[in-house]
Protein backbone atom coordinates (compact mmCIF):
# COMPACT_ATOMS: atom_id res chain seq x y z
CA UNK A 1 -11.11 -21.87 -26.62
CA UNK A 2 -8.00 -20.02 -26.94
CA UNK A 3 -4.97 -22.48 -26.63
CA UNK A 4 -1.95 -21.66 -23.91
CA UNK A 5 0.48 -19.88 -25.62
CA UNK A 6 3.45 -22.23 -24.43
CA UNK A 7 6.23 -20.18 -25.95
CA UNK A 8 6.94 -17.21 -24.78
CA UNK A 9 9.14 -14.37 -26.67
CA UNK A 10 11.91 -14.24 -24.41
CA UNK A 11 11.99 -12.98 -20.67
CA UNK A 12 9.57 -10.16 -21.76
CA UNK A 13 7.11 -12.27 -23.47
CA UNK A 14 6.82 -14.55 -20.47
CA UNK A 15 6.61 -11.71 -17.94
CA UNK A 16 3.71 -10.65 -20.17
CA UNK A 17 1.76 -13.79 -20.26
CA UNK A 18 2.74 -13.91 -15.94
CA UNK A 19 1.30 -10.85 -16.02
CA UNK A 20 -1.78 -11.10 -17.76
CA UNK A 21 -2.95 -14.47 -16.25
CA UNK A 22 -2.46 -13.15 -12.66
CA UNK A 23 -4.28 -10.29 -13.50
CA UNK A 24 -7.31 -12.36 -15.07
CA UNK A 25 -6.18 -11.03 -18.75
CA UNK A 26 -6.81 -13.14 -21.91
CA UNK A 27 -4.92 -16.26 -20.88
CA UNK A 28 -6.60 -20.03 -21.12
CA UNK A 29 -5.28 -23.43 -21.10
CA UNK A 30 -6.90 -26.29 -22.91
CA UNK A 31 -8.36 -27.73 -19.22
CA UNK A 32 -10.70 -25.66 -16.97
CA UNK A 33 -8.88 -25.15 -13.67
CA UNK A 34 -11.17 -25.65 -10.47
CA UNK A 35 -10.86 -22.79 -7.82
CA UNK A 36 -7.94 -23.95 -6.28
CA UNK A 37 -5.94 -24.59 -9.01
CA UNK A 38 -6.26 -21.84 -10.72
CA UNK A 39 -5.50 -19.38 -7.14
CA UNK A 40 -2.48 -21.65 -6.68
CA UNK A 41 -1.36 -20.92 -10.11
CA UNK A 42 -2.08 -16.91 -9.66
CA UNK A 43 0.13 -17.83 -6.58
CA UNK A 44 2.61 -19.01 -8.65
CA UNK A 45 2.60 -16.26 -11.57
CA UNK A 46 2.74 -13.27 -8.87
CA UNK A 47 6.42 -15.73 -7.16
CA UNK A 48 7.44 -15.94 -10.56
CA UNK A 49 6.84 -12.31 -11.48
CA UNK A 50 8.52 -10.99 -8.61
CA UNK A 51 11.70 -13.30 -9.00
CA UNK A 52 11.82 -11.98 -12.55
CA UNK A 53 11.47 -8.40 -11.48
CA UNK A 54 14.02 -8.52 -8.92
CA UNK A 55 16.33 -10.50 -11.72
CA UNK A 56 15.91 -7.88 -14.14
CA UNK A 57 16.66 -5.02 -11.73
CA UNK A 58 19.81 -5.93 -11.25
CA UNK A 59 20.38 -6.11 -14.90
CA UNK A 60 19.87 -2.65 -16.35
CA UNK A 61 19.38 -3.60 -20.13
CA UNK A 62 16.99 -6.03 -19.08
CA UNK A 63 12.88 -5.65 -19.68
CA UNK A 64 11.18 -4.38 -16.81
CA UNK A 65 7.65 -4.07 -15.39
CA UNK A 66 7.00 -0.98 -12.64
CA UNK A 67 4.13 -2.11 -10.34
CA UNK A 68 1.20 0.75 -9.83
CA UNK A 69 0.46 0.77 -5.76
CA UNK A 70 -3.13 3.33 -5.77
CA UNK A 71 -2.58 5.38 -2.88
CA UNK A 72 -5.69 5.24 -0.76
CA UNK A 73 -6.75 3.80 -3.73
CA UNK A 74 -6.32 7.08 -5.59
CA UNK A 75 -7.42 9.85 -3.96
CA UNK A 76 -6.71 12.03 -6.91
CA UNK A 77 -9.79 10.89 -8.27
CA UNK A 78 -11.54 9.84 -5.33
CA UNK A 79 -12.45 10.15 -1.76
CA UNK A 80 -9.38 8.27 -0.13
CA UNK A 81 -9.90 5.22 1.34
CA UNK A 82 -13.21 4.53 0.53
CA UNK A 83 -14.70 2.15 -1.66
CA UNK A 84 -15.41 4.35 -4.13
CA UNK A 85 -11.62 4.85 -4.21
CA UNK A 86 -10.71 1.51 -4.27
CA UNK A 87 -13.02 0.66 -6.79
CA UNK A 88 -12.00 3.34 -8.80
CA UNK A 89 -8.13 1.56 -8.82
CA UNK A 90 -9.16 -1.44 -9.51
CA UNK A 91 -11.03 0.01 -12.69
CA UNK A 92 -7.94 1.73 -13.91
CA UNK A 93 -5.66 -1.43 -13.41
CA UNK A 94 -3.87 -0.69 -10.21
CA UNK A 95 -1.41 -3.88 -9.75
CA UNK A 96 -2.19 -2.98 -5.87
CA UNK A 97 -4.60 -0.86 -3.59
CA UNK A 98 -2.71 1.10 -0.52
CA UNK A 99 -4.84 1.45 2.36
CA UNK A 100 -4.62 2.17 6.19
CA UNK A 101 -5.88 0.46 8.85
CA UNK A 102 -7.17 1.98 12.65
CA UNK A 103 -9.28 -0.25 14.79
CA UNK A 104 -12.83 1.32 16.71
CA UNK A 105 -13.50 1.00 20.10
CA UNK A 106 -15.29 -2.57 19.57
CA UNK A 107 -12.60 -3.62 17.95
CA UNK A 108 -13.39 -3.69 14.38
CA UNK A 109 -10.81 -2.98 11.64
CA UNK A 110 -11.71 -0.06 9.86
CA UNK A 111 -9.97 1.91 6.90
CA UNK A 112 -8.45 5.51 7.45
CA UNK A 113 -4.97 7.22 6.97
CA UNK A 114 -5.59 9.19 9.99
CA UNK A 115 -6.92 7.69 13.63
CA UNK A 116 -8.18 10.54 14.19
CA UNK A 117 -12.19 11.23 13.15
CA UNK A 118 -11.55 15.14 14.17
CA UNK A 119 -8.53 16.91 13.68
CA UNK A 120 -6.55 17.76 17.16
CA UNK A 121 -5.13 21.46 18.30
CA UNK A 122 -1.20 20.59 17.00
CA UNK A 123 0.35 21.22 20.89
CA UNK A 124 -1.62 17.97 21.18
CA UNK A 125 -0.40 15.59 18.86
CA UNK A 126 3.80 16.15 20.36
CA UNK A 127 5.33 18.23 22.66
CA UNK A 128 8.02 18.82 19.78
CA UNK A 129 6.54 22.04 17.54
CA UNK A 130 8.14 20.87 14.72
CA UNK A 131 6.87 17.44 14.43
CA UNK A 132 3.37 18.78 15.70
CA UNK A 133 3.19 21.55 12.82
CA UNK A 134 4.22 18.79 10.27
CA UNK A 135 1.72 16.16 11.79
CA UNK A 136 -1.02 19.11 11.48
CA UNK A 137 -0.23 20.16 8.21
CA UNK A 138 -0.61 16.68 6.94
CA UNK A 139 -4.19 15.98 8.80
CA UNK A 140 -5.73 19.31 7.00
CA UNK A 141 -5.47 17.30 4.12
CA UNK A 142 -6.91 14.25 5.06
CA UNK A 143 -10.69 13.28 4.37
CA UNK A 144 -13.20 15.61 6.38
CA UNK A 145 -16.13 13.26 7.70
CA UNK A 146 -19.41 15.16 8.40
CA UNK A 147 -22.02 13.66 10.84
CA UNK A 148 -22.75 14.66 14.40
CA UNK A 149 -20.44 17.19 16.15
CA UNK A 150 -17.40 15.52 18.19
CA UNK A 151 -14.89 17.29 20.46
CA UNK A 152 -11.42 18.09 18.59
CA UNK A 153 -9.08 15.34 18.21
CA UNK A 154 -11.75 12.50 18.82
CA UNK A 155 -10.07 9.09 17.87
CA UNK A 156 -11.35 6.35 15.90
CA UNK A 157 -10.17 4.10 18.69
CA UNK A 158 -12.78 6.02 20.94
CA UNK A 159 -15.93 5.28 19.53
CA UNK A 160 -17.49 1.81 17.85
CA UNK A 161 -18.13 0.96 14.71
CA UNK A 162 -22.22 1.92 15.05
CA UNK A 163 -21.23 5.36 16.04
CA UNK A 164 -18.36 5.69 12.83
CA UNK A 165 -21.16 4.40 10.50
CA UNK A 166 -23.21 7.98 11.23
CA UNK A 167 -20.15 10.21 9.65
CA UNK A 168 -19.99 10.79 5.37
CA UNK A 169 -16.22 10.86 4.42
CA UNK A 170 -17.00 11.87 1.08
CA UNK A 171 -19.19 15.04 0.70
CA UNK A 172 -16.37 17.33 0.31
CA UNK A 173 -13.81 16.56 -2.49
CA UNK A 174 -10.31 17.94 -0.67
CA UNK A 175 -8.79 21.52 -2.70
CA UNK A 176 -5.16 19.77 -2.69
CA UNK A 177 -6.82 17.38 -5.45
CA UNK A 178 -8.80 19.47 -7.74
CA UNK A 179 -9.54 16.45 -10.26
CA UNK A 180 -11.18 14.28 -7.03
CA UNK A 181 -14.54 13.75 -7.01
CA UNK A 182 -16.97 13.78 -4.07
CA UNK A 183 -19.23 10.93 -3.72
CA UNK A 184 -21.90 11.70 -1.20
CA UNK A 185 -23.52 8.70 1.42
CA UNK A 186 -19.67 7.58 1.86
CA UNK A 187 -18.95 5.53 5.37
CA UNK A 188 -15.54 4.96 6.25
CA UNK A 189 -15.45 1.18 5.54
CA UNK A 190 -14.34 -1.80 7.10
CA UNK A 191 -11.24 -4.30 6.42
CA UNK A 192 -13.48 -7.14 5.70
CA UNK A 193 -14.93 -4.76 3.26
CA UNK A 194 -12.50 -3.95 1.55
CA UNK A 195 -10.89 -7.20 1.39
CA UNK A 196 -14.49 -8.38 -0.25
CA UNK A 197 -13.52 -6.60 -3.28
CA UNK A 198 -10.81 -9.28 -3.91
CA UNK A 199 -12.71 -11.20 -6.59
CA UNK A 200 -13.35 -8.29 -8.73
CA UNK A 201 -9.31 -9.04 -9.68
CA UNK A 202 -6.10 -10.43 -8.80
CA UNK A 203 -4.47 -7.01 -7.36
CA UNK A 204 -2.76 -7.10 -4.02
CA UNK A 205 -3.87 -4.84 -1.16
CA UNK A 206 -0.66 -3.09 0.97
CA UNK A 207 -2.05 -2.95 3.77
CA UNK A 208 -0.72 0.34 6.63
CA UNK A 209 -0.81 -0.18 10.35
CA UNK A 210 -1.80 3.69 11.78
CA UNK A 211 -0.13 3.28 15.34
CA UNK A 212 2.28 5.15 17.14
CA UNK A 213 4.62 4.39 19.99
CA UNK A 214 4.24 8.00 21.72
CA UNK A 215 0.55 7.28 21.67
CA UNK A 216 -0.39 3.98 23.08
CA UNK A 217 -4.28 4.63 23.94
CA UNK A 218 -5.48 5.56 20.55
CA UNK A 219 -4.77 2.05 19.18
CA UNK A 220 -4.57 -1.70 20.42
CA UNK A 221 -0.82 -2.95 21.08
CA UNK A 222 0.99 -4.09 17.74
CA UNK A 223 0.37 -7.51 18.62
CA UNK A 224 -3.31 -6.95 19.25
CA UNK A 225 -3.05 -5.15 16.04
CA UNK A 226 -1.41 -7.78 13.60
CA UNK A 227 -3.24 -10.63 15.01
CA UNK A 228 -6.70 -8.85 13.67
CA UNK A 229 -5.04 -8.46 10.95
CA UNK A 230 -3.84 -11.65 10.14
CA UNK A 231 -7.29 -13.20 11.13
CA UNK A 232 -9.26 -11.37 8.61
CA UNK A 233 -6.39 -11.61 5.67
CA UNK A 234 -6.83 -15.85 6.51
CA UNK A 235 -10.36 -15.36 6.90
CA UNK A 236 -10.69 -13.94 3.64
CA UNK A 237 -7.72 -16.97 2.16
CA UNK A 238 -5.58 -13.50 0.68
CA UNK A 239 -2.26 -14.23 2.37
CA UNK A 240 -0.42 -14.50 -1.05
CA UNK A 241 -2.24 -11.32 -1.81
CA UNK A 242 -1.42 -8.89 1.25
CA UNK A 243 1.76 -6.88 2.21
CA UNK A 244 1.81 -5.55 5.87
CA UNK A 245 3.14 -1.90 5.88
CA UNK A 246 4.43 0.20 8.65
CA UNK A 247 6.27 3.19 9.63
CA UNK A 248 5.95 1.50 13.18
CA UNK A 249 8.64 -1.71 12.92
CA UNK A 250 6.98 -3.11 16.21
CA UNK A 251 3.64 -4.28 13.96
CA UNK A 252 6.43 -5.60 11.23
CA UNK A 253 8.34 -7.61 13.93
CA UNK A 254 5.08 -8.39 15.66
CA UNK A 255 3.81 -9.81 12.26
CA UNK A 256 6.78 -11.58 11.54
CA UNK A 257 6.58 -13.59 14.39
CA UNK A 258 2.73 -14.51 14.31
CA UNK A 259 3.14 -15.29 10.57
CA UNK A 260 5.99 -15.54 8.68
CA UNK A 261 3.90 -15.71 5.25
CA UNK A 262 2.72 -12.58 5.61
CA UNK A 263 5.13 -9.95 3.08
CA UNK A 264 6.04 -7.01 4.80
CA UNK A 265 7.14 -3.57 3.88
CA UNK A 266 8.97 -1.10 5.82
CA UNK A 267 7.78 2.59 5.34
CA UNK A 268 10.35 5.51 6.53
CA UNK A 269 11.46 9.03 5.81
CA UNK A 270 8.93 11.28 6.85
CA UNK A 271 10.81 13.03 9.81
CA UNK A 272 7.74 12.86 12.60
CA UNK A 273 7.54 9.55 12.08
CA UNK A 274 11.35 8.99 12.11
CA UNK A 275 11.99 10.47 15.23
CA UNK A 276 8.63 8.26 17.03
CA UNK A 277 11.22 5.18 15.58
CA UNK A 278 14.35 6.59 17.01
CA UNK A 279 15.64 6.51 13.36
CA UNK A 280 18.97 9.19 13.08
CA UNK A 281 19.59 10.52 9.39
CA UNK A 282 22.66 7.79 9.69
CA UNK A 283 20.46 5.22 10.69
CA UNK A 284 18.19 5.49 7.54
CA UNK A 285 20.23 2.73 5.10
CA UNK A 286 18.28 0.29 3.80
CA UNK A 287 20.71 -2.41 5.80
CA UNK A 288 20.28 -0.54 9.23
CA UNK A 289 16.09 -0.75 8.13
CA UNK A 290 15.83 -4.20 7.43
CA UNK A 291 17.64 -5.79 10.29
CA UNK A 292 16.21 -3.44 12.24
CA UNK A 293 12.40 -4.42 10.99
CA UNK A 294 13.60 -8.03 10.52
CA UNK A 295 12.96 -8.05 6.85
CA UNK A 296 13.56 -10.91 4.90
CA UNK A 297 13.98 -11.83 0.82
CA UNK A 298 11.05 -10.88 -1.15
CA UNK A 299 10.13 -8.34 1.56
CA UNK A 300 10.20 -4.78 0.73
CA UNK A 301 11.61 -1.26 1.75
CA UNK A 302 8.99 1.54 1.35
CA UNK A 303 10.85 5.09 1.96
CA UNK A 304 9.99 8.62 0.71
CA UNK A 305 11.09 9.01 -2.90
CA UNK A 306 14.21 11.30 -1.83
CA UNK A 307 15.80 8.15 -0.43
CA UNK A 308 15.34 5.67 -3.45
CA UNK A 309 18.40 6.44 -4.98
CA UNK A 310 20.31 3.95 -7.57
CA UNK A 311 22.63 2.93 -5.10
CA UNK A 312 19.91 2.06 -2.43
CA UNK A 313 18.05 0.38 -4.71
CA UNK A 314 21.01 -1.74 -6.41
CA UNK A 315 21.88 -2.56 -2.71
CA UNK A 316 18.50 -3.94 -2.47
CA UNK A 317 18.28 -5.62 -4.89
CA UNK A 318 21.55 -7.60 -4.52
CA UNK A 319 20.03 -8.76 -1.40
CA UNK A 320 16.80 -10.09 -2.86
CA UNK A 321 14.85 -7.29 -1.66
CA UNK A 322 12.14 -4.80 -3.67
CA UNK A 323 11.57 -0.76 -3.39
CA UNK A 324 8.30 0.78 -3.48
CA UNK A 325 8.68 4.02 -2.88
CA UNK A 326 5.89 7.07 -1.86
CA UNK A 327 3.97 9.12 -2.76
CA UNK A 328 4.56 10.47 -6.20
CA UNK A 329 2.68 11.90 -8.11
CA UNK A 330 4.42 14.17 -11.74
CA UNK A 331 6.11 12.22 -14.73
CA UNK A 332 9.51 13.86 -13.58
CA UNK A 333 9.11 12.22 -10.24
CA UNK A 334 8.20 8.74 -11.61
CA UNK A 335 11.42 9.20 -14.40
CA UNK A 336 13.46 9.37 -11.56
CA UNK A 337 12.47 6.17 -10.05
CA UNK A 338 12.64 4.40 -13.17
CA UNK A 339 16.15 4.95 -13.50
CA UNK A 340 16.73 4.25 -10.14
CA UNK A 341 15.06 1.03 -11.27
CA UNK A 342 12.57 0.53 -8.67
CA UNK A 343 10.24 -2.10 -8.12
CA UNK A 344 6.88 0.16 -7.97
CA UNK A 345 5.65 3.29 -7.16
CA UNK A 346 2.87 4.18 -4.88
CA UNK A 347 0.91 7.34 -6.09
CA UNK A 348 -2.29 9.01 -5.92
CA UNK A 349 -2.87 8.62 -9.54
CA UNK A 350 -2.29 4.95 -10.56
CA UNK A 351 -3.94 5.88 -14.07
CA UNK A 352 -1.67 8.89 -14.75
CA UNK A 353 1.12 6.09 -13.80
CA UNK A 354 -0.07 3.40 -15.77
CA UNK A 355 -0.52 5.27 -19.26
CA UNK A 356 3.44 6.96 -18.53
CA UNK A 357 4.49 3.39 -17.75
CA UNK A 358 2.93 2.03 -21.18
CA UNK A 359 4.51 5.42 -22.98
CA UNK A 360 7.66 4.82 -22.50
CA UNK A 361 10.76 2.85 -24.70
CA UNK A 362 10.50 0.07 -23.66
CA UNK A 363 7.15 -0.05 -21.84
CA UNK A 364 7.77 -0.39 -18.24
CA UNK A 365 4.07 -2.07 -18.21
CA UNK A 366 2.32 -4.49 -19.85
């Protein structure tokens, strides 16, 4: 058996060993952990990762790993948020699969970006025409689900889990990714499903909350919301493994105070969303976010790419907090966020990421 490489060459050759044990890589110790020990000590290589990341932001000449969020679990390739698609990021490497979360009518966690199961005429979604073209724009290129016919704008909140389980989300691959690929006889899937993939690695999931304050009947209350959460993430023992994620701040305060453990990320600048929040263009600093979504150390601020600049990020990370910024997708777009030194990126393509990462000088993956 291979022995446990004690020394380590420098800060970057003990990130890489970190890395490669919490990821199940070619690591071994003389003694055969039980289960326990050895998820306590993943536990303990993902704390010490992260305090090394967030040392060696704050020091630009100092090594650095980018983590790879897959979006939807990378729909470029994919259907999103399927298990196809989330086995598909795992395959590639993704350090951790993004997903969304809506709830049915019986009250089962189920994954999908939109809580919607047919899109709805845009003068429904907001009495503001700006936020409704934006909001319609975006659900034209979400997943299209074909089973029996529903009225327009049919919710996932509206129907059970039975009646969900009759629709295929991945017949049609969507036009805006020409490299995805369909996979027919695909169900949206459920939370616990999902989380069942968690022994196939040591990846994290970030987990979205799809509610909205201006819409109160097409989801449970946040607190209703988080608490399902939080039962299936301690059902399935992953609460060193899951980030809660939300553009809504009530399901990050709400989760906060059911259980602290629980990481959480707060997701802003996309304008409709913004405005739901009560968020001004002043009000979007990262201080003004995390009082305001009672973030903590460790935690982590998730805004469009536009608004990870250096100085936001230095700022963040002189208070002990990380950036994971969305969705991008081109090498010029990453570059940027490297040398705003981010923490990770969330994209559609985590295996476009992951080889640019490795490319460049110094690797900014192992």
């Amino acid at each position: 058996m291979q022995q446990l490489p004690y020394t380590a060459n420098g800060v970057e050759g003990l990130r890489i060993i970190l890395y490669r044990y919490y990821n199940g890589g070619p690591f071994h110790s003389p003694v055969t952990p039980c289960v326990e020990a050895d998820h306590m000590l993943k536990v303990a290589a993902l704390s010490i990762l992260m305090t090394l990341s967030l040392a060696a932001q704050t020091d630009s000449n100092a090594p650095r790993i980018i983590l790879v969020h897959a979006h939807r679990g990378g729909r470029a390739y994919r259907p999103e948020n399927s298990i196809p698609s989330f086995q598909y990021g795992i395959s590639v490497g993704a350090d951790v699969l993004e997903l969304d979360l809506a709830v049915t009518k019986d009250n089962v966690l189920v994954v999908s970006h939109s809580p919607f199961l047919t899109q709805p005429a845009p003068e429904t979604i907001s009495k503001d025409p700006r936020i409704a073209a934006a909001i319609s724009a975006a659900l034209a290129n979400e997943r299209h689900c074909d089973g029996p016919p529903l009225p327009p704008g049919t919710y996932i909140h509206s129907l059970t889990l039975e009646q969900l389980r009759q629709y295929d989300c991945g017949a049609r691959a969507l036009p805006a990714f020409p490299t995805q690929v369909a996979v027919r006889h695909t169900p949206i899937p459920t939370f616990d499903e999902v989380l069942d993939l968690a022994p196939q690695g040591s990846f994290q999931f970030n987990v979205e909350t799809k509610i909205f304050p201006n819409r109160p009947e097409i989801t449970p209350t946040p607190e209703a919301f988080v608490a399902m959460i939080d039962e299936a993430v301690k059902r399935h023992h992953l609460e060193s493994r899951v980030i809660l994620q939300s553009f809504d701040f009530r399901t990050l305060r709400a989760m906060r105070m059911l259980d602290p453990s629980i990481r959480l990320s707060a997701l802003f600048g996309q304008a409709q969303y913004d405005k739901m929040m009560g968020l001004t263009d002043t009000d979007k600093t990262f201080a003004h976010i995390a009082e305001t979504a009672q973030l903590r150390p460790g935690d982590f601020f998730s805004p469009d790419a536009s608004l990870a600049t250096a100085d936001a990020v230095t700022w963040a990370h002189e208070h002990s907090f990380q950036v994971a910024p969305y969705t991008v997708n081109t090498p010029e777009g990453w570059q940027k966020l490297a040398d705003a030194h981010v923490d990770a990126i969330i994209t559609d393509d985590p295996a476009g990421l992951l080889k640019w990462l490795r490319t460049q000088n110094p690797p900014l993956h192992p």
